[in-house]
PDB file of N, CA and C in Angstrom:
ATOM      1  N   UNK A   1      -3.535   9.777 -21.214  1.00  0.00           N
ATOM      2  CA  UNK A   1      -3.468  10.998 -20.430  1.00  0.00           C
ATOM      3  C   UNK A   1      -2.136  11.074 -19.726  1.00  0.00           C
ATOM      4  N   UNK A   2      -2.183  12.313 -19.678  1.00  0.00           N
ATOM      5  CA  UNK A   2      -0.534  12.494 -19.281  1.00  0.00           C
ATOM      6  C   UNK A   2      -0.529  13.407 -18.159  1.00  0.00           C
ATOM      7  N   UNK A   3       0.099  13.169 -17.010  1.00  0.00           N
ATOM      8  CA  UNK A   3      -0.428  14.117 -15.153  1.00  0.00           C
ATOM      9  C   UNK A   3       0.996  15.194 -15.512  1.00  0.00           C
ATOM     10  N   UNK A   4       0.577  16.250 -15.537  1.00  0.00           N
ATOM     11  CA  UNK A   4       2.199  17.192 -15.137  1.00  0.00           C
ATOM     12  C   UNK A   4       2.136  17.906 -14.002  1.00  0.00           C
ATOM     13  N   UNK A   5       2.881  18.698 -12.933  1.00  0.00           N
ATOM     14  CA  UNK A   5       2.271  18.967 -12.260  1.00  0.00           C
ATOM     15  C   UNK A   5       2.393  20.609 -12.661  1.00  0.00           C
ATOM     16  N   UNK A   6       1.959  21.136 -11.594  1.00  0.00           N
ATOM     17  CA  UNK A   6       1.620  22.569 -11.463  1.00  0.00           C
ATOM     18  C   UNK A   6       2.309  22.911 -11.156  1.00  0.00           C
ATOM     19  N   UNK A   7       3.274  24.419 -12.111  1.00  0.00           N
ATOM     20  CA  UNK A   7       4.182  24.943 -10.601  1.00  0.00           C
ATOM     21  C   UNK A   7       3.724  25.557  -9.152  1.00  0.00           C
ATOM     22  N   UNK A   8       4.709  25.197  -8.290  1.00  0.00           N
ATOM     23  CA  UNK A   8       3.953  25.892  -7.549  1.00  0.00           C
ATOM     24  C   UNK A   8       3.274  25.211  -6.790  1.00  0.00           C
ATOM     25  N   UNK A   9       2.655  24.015  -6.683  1.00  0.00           N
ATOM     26  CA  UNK A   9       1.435  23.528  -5.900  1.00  0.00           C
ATOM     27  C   UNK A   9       1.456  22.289  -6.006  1.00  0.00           C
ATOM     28  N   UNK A  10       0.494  21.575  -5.926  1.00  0.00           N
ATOM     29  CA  UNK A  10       0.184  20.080  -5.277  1.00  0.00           C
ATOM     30  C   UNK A  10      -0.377  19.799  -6.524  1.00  0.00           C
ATOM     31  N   UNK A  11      -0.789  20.317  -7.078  1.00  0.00           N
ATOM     32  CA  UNK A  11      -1.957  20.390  -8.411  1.00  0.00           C
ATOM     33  C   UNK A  11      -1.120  19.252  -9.266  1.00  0.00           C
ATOM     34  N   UNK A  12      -2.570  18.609 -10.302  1.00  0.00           N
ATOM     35  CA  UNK A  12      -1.237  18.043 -11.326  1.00  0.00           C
ATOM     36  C   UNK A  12      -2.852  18.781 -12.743  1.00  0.00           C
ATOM     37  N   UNK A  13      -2.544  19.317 -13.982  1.00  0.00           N
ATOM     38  CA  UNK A  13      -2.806  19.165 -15.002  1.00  0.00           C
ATOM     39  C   UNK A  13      -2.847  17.938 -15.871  1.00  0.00           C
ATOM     40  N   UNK A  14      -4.018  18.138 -15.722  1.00  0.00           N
ATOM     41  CA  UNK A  14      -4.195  16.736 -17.028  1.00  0.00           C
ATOM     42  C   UNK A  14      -4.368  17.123 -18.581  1.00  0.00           C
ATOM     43  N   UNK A  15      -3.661  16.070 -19.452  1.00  0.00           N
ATOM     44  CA  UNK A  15      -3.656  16.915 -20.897  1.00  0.00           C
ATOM     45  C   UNK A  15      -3.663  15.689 -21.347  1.00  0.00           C
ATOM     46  N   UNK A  16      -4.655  15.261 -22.742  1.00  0.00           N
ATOM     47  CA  UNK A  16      -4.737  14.399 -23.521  1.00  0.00           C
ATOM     48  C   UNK A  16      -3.726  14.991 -25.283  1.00  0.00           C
ATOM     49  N   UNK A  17      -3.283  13.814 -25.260  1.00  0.00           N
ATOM     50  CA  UNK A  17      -2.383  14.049 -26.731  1.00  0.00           C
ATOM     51  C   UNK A  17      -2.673  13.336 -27.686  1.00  0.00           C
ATOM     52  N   UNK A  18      -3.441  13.486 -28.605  1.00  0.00           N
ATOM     53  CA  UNK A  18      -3.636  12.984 -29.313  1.00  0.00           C
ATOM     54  C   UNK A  18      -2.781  12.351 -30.425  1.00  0.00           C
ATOM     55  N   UNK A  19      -3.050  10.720 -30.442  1.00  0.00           N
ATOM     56  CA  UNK A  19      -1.779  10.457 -31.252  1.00  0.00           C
ATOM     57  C   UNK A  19      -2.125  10.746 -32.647  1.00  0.00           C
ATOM     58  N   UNK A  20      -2.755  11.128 -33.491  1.00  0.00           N
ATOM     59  CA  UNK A  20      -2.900  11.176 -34.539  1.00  0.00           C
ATOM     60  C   UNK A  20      -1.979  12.414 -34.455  1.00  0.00           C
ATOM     61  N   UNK A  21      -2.448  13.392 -33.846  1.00  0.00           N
ATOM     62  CA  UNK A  21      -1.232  14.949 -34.143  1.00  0.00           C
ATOM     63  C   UNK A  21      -0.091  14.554 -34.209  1.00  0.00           C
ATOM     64  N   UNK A  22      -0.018  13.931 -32.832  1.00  0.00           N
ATOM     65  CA  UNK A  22       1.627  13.646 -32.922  1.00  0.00           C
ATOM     66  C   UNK A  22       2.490  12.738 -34.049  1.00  0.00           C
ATOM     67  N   UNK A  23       1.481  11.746 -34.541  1.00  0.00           N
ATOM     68  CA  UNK A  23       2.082  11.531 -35.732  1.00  0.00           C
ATOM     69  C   UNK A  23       2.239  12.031 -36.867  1.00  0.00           C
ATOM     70  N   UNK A  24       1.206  12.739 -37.019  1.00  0.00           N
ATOM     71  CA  UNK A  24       0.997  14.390 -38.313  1.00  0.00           C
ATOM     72  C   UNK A  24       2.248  15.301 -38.125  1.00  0.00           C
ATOM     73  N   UNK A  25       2.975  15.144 -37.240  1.00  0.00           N
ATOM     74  CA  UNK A  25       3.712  16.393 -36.313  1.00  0.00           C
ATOM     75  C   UNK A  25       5.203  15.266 -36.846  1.00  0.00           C
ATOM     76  N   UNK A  26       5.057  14.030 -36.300  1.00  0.00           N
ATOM     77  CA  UNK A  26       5.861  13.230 -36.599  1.00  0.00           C
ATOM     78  C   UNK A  26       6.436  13.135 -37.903  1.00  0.00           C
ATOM     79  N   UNK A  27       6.137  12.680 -38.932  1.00  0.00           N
ATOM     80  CA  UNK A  27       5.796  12.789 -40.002  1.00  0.00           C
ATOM     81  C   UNK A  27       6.682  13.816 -40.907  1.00  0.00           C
ATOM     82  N   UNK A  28       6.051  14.622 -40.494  1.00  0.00           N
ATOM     83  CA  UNK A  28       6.655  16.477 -41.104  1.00  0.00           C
ATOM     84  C   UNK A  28       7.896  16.465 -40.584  1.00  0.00           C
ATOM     85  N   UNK A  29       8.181  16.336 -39.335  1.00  0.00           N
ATOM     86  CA  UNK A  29       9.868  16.377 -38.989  1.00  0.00           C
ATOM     87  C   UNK A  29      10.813  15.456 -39.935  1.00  0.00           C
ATOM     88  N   UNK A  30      10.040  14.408 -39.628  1.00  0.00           N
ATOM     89  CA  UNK A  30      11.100  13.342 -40.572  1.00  0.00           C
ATOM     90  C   UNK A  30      10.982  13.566 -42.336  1.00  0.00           C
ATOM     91  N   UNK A  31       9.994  14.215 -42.775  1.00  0.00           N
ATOM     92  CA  UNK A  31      10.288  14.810 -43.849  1.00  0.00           C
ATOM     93  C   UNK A  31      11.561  16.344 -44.223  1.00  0.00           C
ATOM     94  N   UNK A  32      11.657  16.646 -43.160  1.00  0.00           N
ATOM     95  CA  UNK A  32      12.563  17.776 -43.282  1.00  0.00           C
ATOM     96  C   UNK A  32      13.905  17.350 -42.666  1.00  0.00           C
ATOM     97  N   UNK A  33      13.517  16.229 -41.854  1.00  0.00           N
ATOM     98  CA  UNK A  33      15.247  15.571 -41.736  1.00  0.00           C
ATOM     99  C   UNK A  33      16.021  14.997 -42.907  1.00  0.00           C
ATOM    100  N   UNK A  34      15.103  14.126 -43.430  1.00  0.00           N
ATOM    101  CA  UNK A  34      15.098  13.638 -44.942  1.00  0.00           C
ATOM    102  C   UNK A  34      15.753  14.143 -45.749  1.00  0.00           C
ATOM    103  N   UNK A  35      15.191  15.579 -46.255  1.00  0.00           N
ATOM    104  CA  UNK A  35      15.946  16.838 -46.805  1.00  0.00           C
ATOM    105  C   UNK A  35      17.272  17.110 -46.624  1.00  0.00           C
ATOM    106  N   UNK A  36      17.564  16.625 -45.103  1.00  0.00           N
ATOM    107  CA  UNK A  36      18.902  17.132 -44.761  1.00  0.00           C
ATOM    108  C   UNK A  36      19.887  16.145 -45.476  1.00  0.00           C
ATOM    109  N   UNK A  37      19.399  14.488 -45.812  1.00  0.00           N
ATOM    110  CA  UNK A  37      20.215  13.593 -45.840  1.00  0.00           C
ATOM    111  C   UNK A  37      21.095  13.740 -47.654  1.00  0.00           C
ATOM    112  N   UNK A  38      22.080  12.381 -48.051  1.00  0.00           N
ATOM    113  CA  UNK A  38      22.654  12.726 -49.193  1.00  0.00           C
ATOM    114  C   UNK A  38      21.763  12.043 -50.374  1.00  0.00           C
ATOM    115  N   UNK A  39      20.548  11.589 -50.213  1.00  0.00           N
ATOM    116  CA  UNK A  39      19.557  10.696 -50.893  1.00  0.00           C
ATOM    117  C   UNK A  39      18.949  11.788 -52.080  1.00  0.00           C
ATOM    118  N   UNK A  40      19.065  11.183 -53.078  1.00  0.00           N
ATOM    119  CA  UNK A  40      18.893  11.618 -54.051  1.00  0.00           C
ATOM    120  C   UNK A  40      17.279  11.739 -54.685  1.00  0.00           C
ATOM    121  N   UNK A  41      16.390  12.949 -55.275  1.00  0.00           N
ATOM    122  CA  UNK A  41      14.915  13.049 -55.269  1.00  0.00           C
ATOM    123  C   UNK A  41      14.588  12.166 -55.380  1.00  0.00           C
ATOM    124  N   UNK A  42      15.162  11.180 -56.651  1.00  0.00           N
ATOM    125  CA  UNK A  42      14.432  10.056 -56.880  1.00  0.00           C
ATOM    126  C   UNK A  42      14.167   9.239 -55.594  1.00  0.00           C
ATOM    127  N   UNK A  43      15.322   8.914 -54.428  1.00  0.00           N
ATOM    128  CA  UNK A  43      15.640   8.269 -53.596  1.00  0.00           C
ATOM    129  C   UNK A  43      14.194   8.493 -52.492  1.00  0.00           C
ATOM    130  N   UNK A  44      14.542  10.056 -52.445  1.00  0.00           N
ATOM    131  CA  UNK A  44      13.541  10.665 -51.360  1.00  0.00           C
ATOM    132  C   UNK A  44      12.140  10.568 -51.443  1.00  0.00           C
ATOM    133  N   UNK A  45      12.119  10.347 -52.826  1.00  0.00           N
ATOM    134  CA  UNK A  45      10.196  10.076 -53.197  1.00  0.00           C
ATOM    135  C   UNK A  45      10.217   8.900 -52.496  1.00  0.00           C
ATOM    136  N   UNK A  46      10.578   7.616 -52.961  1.00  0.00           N
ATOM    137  CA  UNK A  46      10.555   6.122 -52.756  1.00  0.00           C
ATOM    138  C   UNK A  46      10.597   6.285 -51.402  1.00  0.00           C
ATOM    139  N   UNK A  47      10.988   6.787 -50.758  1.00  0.00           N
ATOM    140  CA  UNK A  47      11.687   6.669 -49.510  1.00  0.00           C
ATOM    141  C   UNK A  47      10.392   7.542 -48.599  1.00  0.00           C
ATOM    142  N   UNK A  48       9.620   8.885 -48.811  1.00  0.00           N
ATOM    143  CA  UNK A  48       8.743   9.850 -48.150  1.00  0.00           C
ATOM    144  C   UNK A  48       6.847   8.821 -48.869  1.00  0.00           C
ATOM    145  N   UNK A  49       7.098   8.036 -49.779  1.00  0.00           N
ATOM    146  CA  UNK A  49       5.942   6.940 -50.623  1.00  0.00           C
ATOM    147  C   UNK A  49       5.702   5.589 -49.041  1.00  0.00           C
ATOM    148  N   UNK A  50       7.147   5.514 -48.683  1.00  0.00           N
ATOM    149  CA  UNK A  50       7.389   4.274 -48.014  1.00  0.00           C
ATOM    150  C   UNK A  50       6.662   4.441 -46.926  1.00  0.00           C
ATOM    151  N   UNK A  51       7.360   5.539 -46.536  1.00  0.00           N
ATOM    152  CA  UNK A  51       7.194   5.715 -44.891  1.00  0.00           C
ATOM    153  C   UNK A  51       5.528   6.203 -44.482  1.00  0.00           C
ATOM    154  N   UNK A  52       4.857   7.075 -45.372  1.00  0.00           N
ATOM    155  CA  UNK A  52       3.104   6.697 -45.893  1.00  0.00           C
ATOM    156  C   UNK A  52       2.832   5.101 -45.331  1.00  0.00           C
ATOM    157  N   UNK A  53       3.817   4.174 -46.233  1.00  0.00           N
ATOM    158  CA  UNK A  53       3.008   2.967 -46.159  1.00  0.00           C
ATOM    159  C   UNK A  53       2.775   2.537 -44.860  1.00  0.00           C
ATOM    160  N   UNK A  54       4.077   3.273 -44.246  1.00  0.00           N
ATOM    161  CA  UNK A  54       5.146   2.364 -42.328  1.00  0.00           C
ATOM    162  C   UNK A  54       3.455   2.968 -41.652  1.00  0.00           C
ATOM    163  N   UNK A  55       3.182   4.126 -42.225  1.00  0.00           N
ATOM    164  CA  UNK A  55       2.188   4.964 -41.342  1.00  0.00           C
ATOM    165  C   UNK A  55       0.416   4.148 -41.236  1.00  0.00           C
ATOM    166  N   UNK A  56       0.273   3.880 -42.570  1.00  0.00           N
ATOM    167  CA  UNK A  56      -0.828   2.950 -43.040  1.00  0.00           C
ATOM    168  C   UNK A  56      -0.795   1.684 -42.194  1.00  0.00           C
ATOM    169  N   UNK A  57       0.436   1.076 -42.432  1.00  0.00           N
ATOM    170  CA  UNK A  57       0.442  -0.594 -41.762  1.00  0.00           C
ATOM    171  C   UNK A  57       0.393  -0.651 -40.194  1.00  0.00           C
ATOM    172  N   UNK A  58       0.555   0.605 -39.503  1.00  0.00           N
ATOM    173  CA  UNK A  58       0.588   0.218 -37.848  1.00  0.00           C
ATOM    174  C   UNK A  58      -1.090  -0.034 -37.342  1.00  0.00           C
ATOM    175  N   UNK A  59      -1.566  -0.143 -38.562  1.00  0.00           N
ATOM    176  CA  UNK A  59      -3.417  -0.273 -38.531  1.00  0.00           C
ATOM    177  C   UNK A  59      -3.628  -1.637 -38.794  1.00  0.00           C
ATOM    178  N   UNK A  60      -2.425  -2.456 -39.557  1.00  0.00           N
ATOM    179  CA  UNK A  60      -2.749  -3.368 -39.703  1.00  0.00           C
ATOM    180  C   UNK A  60      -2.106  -4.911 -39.285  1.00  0.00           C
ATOM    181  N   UNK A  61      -1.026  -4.513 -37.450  1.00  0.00           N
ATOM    182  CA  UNK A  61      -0.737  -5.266 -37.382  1.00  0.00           C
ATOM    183  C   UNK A  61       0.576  -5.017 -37.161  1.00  0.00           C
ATOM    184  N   UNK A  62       1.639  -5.579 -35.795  1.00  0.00           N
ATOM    185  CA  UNK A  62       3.171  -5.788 -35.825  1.00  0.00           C
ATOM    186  C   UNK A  62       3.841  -6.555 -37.230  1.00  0.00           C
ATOM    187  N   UNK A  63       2.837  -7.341 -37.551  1.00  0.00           N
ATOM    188  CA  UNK A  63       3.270  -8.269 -39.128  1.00  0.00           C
ATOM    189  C   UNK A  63       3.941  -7.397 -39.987  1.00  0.00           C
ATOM    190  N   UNK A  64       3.156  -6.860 -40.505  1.00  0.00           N
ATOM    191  CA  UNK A  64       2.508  -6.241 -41.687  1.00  0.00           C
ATOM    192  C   UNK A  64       3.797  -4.409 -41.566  1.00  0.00           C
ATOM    193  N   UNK A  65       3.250  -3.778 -40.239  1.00  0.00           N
ATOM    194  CA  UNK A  65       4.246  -2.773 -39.811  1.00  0.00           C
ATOM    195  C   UNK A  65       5.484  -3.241 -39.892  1.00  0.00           C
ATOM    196  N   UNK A  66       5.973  -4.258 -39.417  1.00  0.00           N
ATOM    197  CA  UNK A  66       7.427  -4.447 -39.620  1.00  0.00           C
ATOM    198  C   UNK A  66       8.057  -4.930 -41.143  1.00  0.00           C
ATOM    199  N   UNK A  67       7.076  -5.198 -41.894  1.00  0.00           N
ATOM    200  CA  UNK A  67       7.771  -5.797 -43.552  1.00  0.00           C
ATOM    201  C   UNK A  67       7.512  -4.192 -44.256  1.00  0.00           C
ATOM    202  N   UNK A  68       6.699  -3.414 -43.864  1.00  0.00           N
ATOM    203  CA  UNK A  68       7.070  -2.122 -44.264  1.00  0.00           C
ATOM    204  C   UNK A  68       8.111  -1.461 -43.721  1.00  0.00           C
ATOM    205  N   UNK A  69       8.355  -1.561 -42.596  1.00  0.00           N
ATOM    206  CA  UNK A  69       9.751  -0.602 -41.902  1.00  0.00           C
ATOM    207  C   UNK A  69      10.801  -1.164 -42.506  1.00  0.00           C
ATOM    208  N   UNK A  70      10.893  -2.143 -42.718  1.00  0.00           N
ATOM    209  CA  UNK A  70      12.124  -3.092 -43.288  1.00  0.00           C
ATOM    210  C   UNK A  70      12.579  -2.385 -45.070  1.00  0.00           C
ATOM    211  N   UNK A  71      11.159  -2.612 -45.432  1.00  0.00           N
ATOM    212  CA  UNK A  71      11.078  -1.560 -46.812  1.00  0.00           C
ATOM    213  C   UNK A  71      11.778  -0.093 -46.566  1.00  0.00           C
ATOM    214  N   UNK A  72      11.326   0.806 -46.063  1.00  0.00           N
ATOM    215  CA  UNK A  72      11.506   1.714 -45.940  1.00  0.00           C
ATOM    216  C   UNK A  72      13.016   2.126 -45.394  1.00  0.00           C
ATOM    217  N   UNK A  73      13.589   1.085 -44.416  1.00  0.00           N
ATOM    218  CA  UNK A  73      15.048   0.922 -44.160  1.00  0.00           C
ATOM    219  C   UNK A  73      15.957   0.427 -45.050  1.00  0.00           C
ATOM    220  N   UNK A  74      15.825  -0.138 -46.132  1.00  0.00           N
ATOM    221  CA  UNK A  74      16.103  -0.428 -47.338  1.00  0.00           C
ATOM    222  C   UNK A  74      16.242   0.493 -47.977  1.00  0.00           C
ATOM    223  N   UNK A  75      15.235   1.479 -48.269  1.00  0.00           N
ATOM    224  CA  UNK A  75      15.814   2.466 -49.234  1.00  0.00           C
ATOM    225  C   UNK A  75      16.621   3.565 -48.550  1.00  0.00           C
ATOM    226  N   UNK A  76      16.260   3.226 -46.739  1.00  0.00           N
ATOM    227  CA  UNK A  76      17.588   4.850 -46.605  1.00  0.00           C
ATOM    228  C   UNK A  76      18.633   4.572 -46.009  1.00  0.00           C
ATOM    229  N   UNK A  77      19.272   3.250 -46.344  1.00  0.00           N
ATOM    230  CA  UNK A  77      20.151   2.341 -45.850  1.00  0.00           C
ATOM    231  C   UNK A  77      21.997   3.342 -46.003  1.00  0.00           C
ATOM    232  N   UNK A  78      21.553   3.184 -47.669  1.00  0.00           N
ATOM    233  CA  UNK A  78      22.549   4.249 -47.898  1.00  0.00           C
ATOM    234  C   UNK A  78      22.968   5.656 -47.839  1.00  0.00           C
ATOM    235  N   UNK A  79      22.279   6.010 -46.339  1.00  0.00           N
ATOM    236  CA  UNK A  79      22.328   7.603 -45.631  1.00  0.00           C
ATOM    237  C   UNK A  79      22.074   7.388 -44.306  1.00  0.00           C
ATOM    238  N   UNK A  80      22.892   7.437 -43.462  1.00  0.00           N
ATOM    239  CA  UNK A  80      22.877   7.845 -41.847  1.00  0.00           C
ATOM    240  C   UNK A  80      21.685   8.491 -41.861  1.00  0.00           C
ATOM    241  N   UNK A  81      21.947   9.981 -42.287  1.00  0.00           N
ATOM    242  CA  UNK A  81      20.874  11.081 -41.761  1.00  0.00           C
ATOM    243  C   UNK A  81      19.322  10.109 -42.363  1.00  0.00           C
ATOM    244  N   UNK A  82      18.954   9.813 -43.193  1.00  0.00           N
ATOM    245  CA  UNK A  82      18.152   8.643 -43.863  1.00  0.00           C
ATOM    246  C   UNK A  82      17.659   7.930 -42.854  1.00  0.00           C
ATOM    247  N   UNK A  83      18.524   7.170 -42.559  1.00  0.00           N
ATOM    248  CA  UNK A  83      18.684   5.510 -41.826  1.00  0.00           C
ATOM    249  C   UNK A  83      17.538   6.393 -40.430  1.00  0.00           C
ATOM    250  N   UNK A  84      18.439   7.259 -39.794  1.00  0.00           N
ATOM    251  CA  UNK A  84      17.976   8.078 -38.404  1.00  0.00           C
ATOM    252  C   UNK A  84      17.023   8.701 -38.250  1.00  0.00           C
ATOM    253  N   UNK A  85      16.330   9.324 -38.980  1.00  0.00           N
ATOM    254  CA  UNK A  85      15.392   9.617 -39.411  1.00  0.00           C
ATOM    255  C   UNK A  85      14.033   8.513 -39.490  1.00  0.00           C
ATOM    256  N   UNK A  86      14.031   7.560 -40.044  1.00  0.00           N
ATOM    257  CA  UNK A  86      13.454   6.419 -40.178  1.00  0.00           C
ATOM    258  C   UNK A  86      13.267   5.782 -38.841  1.00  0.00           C
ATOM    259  N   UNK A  87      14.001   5.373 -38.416  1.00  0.00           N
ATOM    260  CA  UNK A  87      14.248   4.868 -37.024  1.00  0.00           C
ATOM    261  C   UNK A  87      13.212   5.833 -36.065  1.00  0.00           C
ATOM    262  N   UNK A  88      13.522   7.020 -35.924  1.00  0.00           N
ATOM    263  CA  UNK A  88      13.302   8.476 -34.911  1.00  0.00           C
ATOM    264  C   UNK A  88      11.301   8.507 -35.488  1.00  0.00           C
ATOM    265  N   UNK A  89      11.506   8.444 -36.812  1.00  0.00           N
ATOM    266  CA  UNK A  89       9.577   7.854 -37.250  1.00  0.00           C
ATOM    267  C   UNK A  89       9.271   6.605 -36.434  1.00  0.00           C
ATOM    268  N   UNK A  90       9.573   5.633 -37.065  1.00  0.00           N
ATOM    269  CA  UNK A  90       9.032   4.274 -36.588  1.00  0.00           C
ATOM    270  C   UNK A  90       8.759   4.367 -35.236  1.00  0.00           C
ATOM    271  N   UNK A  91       9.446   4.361 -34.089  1.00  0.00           N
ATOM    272  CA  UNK A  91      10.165   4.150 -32.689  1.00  0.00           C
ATOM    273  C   UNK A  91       8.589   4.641 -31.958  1.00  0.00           C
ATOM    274  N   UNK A  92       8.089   5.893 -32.222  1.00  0.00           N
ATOM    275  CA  UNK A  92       7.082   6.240 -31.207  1.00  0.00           C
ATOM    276  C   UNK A  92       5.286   5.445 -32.096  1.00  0.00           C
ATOM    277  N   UNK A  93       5.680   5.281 -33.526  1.00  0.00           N
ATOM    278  CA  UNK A  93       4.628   4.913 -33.764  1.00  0.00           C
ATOM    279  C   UNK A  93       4.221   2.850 -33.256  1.00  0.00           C
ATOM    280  N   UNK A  94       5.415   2.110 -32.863  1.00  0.00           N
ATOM    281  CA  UNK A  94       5.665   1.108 -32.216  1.00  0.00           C
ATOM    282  C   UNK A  94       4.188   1.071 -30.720  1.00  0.00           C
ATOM    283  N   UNK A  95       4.374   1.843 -30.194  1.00  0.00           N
ATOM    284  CA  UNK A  95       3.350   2.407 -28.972  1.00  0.00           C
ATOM    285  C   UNK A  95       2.114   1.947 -29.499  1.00  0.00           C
ATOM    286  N   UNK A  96       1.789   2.062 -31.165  1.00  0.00           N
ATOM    287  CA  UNK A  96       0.246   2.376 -31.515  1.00  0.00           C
ATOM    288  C   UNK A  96      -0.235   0.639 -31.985  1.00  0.00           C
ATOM    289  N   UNK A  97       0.720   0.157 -32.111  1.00  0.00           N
ATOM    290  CA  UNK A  97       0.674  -1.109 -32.691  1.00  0.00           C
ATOM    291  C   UNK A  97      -0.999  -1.905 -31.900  1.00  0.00           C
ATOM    292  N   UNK A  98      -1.488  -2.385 -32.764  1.00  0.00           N
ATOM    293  CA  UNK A  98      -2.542  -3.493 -32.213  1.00  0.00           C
ATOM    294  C   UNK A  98      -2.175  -4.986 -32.362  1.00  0.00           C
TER     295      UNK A  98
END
């Protein structure tokens, strides 16, 4: 839960965020950043296959999540916009880790 306050007043709003959206939400951005980079379709499949997996493994562990991110930084090694992208995914799903 997250307190914001009210304009205006003493008040604070409470709002639950669900992390599943935000990673659904997550997800989709870094697929259209992706797009932006110089990685080639073939590149971008391997690479949009991977990051599925980065998404799968934070269920199963810091272990397991990090030998997939490592994967997935591997294939967008050879693209900044790639590389940043990857990073800008991983970074908030870190939070969900068990």
């Amino acid at each position: 839960k997250e307190a914001l306050p009210f304009s205006g007043s003493g008040h604070h709003i409470e709002t639950v965020v669900s992390p599943s959206i935000s990673v659904e939400v997550n997800i989709s951005q870094t697929f259209t950043e992706l797009e932006k980079s110089d990685l080639s379709e073939e590149e971008l499949t391997a690479l949009k296959a991977s990051l599925a997996d980065v998404l799968a493994a934070k269920e199963q562990g810091p272990t397991k999540f990090a030998e997939k991110l490592s994967k997935a930084l591997d294939l967008a090694k050879s693209s900044a916009t790639a590389a940043k992208a990857v990073m800008d995914f991983a970074a908030p799903l870190m939070q969900f880790l068990s």
